[in-house]
PDB file of N, CA and C in Angstrom:
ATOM      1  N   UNK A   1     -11.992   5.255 -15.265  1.00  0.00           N
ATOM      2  CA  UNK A   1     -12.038   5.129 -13.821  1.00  0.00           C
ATOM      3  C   UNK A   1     -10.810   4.376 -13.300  1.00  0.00           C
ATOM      4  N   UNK A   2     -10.228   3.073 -14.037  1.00  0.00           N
ATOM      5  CA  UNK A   2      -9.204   2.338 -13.911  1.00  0.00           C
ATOM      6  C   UNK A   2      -7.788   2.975 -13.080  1.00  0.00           C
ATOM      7  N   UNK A   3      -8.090   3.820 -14.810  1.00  0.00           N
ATOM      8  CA  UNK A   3      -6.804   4.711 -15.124  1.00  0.00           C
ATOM      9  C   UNK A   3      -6.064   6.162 -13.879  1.00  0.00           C
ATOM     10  N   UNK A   4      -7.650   6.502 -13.659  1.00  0.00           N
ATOM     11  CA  UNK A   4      -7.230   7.648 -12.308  1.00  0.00           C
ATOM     12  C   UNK A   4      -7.165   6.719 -11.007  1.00  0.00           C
ATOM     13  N   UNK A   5      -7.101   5.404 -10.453  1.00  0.00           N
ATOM     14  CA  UNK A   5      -7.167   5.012  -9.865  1.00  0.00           C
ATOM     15  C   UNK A   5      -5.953   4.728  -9.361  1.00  0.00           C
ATOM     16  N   UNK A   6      -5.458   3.964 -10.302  1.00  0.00           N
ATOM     17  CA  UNK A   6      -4.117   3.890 -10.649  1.00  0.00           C
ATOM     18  C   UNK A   6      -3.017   4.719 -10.351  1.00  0.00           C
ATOM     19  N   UNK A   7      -3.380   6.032 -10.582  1.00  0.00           N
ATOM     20  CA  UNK A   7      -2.745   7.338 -10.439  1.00  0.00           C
ATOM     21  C   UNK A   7      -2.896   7.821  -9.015  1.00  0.00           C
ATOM     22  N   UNK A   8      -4.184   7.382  -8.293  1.00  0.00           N
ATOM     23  CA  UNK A   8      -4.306   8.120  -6.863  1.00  0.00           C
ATOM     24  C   UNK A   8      -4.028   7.241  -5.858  1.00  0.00           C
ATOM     25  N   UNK A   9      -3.934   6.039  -6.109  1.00  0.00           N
ATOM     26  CA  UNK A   9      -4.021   4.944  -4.957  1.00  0.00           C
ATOM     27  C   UNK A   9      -2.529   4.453  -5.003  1.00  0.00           C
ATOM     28  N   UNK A  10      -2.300   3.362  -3.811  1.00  0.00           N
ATOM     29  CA  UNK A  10      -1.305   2.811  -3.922  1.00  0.00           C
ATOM     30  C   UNK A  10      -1.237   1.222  -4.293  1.00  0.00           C
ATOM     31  N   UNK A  11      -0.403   1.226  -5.253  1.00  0.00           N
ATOM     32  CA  UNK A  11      -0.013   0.234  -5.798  1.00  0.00           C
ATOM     33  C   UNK A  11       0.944  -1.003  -4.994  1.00  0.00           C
ATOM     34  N   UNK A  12       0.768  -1.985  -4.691  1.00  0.00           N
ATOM     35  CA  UNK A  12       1.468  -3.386  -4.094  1.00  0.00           C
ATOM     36  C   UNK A  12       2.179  -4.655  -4.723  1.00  0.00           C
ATOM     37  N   UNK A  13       3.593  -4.917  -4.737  1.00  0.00           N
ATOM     38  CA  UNK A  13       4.189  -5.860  -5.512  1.00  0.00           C
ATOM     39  C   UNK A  13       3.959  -7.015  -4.670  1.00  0.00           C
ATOM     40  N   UNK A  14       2.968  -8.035  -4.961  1.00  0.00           N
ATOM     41  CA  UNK A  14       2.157  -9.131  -4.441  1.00  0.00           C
ATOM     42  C   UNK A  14       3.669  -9.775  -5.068  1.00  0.00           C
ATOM     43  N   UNK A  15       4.309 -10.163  -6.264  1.00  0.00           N
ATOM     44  CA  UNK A  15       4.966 -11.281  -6.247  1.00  0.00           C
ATOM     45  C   UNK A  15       6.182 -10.426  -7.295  1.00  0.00           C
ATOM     46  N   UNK A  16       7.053 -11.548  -7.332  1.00  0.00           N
ATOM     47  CA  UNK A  16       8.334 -11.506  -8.129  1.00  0.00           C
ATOM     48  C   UNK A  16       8.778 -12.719  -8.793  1.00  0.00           C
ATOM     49  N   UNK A  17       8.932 -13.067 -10.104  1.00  0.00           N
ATOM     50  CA  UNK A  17       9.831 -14.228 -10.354  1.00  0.00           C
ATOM     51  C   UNK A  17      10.176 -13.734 -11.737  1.00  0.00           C
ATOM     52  N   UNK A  18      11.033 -15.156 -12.119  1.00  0.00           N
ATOM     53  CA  UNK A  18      11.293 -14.974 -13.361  1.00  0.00           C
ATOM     54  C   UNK A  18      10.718 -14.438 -14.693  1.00  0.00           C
ATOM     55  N   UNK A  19       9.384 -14.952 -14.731  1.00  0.00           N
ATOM     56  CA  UNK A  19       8.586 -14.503 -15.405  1.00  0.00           C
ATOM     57  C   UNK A  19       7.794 -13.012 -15.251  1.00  0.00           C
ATOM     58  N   UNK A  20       7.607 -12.943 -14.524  1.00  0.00           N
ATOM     59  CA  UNK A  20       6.801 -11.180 -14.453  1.00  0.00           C
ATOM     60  C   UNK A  20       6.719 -11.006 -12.933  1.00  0.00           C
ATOM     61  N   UNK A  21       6.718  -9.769 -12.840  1.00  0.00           N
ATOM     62  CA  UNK A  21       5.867  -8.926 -11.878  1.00  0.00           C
ATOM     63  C   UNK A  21       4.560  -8.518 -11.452  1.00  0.00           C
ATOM     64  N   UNK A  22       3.679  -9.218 -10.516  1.00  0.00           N
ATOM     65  CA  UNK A  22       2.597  -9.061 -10.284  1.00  0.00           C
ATOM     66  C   UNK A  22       2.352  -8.014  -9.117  1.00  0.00           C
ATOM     67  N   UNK A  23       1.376  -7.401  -9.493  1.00  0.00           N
ATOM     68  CA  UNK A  23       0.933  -6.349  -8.840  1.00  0.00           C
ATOM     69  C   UNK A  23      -0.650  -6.108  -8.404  1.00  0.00           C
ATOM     70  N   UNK A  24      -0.736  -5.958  -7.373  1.00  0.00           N
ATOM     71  CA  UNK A  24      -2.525  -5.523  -7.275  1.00  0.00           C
ATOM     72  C   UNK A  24      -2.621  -4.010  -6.334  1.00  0.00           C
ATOM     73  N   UNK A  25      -3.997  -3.733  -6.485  1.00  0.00           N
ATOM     74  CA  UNK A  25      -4.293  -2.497  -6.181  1.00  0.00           C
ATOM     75  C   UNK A  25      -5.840  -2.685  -5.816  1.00  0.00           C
ATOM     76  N   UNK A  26      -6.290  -1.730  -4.368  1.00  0.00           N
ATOM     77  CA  UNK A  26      -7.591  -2.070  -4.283  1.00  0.00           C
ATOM     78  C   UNK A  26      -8.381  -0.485  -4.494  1.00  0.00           C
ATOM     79  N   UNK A  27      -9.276   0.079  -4.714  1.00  0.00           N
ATOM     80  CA  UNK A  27      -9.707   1.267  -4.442  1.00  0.00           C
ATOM     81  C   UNK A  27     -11.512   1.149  -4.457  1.00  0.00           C
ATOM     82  N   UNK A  28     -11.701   2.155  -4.322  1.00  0.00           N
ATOM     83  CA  UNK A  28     -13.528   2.387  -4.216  1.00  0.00           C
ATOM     84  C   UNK A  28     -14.001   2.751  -5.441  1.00  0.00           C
ATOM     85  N   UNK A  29     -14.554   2.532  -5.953  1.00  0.00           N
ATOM     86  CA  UNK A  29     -15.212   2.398  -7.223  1.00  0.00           C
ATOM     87  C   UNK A  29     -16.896   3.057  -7.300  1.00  0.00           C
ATOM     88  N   UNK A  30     -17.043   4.380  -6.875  1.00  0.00           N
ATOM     89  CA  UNK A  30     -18.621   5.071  -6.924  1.00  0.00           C
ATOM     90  C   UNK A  30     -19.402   5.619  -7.788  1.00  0.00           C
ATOM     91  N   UNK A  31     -20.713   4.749  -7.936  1.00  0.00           N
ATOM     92  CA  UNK A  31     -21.634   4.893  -8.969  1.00  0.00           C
ATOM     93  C   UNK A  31     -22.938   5.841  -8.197  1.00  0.00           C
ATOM     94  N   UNK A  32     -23.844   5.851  -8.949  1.00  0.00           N
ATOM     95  CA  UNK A  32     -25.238   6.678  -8.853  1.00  0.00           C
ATOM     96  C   UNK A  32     -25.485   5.579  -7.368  1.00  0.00           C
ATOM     97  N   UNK A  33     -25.590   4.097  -7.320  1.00  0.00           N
ATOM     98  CA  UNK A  33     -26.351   3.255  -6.722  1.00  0.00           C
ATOM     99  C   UNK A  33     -25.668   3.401  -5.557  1.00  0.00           C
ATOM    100  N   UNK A  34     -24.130   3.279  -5.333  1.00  0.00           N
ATOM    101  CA  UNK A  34     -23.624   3.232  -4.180  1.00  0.00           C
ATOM    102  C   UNK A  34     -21.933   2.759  -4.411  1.00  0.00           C
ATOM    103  N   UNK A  35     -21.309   2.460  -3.880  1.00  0.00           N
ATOM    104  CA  UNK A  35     -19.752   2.243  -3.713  1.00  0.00           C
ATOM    105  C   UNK A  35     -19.532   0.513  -3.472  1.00  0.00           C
ATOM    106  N   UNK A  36     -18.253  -0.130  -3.868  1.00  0.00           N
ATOM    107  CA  UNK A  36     -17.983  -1.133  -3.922  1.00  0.00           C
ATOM    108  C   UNK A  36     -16.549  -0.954  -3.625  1.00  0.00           C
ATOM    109  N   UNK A  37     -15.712  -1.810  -2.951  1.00  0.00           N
ATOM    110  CA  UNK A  37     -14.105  -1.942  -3.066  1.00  0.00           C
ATOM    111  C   UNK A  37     -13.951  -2.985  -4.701  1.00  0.00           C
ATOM    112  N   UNK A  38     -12.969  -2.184  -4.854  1.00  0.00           N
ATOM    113  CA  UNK A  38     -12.736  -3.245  -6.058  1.00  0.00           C
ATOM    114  C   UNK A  38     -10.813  -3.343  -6.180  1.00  0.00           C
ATOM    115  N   UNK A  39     -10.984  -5.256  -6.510  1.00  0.00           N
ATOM    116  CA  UNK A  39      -9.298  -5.431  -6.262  1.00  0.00           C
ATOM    117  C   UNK A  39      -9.118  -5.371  -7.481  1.00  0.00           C
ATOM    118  N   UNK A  40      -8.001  -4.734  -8.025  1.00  0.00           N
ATOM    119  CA  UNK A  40      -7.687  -5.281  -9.219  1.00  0.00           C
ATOM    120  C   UNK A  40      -6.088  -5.569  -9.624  1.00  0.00           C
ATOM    121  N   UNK A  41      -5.582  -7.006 -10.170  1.00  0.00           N
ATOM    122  CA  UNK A  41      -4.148  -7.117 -10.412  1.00  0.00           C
ATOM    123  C   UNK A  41      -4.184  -7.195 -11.514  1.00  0.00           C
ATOM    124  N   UNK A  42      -2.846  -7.449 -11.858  1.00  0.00           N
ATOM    125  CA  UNK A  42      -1.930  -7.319 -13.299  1.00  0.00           C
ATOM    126  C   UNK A  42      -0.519  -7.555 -13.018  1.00  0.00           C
ATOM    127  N   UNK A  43       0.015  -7.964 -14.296  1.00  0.00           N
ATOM    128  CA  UNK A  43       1.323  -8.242 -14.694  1.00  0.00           C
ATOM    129  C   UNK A  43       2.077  -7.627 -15.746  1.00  0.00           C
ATOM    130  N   UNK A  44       3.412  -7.260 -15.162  1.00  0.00           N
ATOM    131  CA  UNK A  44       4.059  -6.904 -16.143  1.00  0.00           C
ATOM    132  C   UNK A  44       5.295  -7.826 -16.382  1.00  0.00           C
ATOM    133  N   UNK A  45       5.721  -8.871 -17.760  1.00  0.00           N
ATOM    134  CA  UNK A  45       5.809  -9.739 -17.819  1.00  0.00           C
ATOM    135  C   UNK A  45       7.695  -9.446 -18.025  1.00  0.00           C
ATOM    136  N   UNK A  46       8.435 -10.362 -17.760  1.00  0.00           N
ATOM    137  CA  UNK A  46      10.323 -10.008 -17.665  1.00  0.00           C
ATOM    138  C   UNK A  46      10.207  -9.690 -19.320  1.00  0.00           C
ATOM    139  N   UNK A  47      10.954  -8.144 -19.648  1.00  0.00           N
ATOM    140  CA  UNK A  47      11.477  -8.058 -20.645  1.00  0.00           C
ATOM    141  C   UNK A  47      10.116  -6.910 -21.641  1.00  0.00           C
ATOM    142  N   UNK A  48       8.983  -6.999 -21.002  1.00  0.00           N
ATOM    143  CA  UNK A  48       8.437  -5.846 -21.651  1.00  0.00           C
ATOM    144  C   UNK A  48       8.155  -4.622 -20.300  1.00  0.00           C
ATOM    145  N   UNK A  49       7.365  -3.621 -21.055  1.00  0.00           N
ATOM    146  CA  UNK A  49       7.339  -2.434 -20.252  1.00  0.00           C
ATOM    147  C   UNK A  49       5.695  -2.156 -20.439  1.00  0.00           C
ATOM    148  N   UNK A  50       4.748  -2.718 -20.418  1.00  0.00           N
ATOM    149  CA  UNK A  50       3.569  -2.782 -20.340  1.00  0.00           C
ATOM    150  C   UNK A  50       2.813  -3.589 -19.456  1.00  0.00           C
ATOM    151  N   UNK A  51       2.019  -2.925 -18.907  1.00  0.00           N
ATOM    152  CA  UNK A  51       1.088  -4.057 -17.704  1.00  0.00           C
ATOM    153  C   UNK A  51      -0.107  -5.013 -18.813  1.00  0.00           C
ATOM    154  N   UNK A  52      -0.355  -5.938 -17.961  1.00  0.00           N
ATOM    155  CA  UNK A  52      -1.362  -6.676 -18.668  1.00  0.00           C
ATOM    156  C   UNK A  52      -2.665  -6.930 -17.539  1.00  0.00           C
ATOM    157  N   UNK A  53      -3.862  -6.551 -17.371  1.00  0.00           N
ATOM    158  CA  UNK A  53      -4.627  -6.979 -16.589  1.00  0.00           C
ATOM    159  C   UNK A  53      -4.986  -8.226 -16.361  1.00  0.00           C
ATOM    160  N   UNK A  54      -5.234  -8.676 -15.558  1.00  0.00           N
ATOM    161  CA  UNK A  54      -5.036 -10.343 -15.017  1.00  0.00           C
ATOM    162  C   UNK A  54      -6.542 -10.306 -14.410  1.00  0.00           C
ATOM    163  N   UNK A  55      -7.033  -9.371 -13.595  1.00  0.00           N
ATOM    164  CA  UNK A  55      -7.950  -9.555 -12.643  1.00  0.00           C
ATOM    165  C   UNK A  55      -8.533  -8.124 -12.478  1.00  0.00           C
ATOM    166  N   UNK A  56     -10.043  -8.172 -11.908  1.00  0.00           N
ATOM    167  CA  UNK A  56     -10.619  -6.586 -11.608  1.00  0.00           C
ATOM    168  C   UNK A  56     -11.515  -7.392 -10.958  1.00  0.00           C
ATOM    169  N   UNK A  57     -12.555  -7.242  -9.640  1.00  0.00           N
ATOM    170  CA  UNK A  57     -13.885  -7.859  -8.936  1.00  0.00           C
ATOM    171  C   UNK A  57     -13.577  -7.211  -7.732  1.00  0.00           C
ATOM    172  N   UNK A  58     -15.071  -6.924  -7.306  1.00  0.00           N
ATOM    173  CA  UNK A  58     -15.642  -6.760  -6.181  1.00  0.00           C
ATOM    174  C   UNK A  58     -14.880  -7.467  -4.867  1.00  0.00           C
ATOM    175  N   UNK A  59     -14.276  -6.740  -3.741  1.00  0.00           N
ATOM    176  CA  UNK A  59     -13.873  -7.595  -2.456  1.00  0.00           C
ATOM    177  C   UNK A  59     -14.477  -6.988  -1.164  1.00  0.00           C
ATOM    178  N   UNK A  60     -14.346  -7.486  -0.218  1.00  0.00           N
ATOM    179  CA  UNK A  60     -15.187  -7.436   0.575  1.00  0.00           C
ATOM    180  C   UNK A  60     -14.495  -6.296   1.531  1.00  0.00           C
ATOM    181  N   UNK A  61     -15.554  -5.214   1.991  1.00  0.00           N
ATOM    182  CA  UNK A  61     -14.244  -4.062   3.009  1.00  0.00           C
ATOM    183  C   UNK A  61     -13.523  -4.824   4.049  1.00  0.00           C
TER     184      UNK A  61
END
């Protein structure tokens, strides 16, 4: 679910420094019960080429 999310939504560079690149992304997340927004960030740290998840939870519409 992450993963196509990722792919359909838009992505936001929340910060910049020396150390990494932080990024978050919010999208809708729908189950059998009902729908939730869900934020989720991550980092990709100076000098590699892989994200690292930092954060995923429920936010408020």
């Amino acid at each position: 679910m992450l993963t196509k999310a990722v792919i359909n939504e838009s992505v936001i560079i929340r910060k910049v420094n020396e150390y990494s690149t932080h990024y978050n992304m919010k999208f809708f997340l729908k189950t059998d019960i009902g729908e939730s927004l869900i934020l989720v960030a991550w980092i990709i740290r100076t000098g590699e080429d892989f994200p690292r998840l930092t954060n995923c939870y429920p936010v408020s519409k």
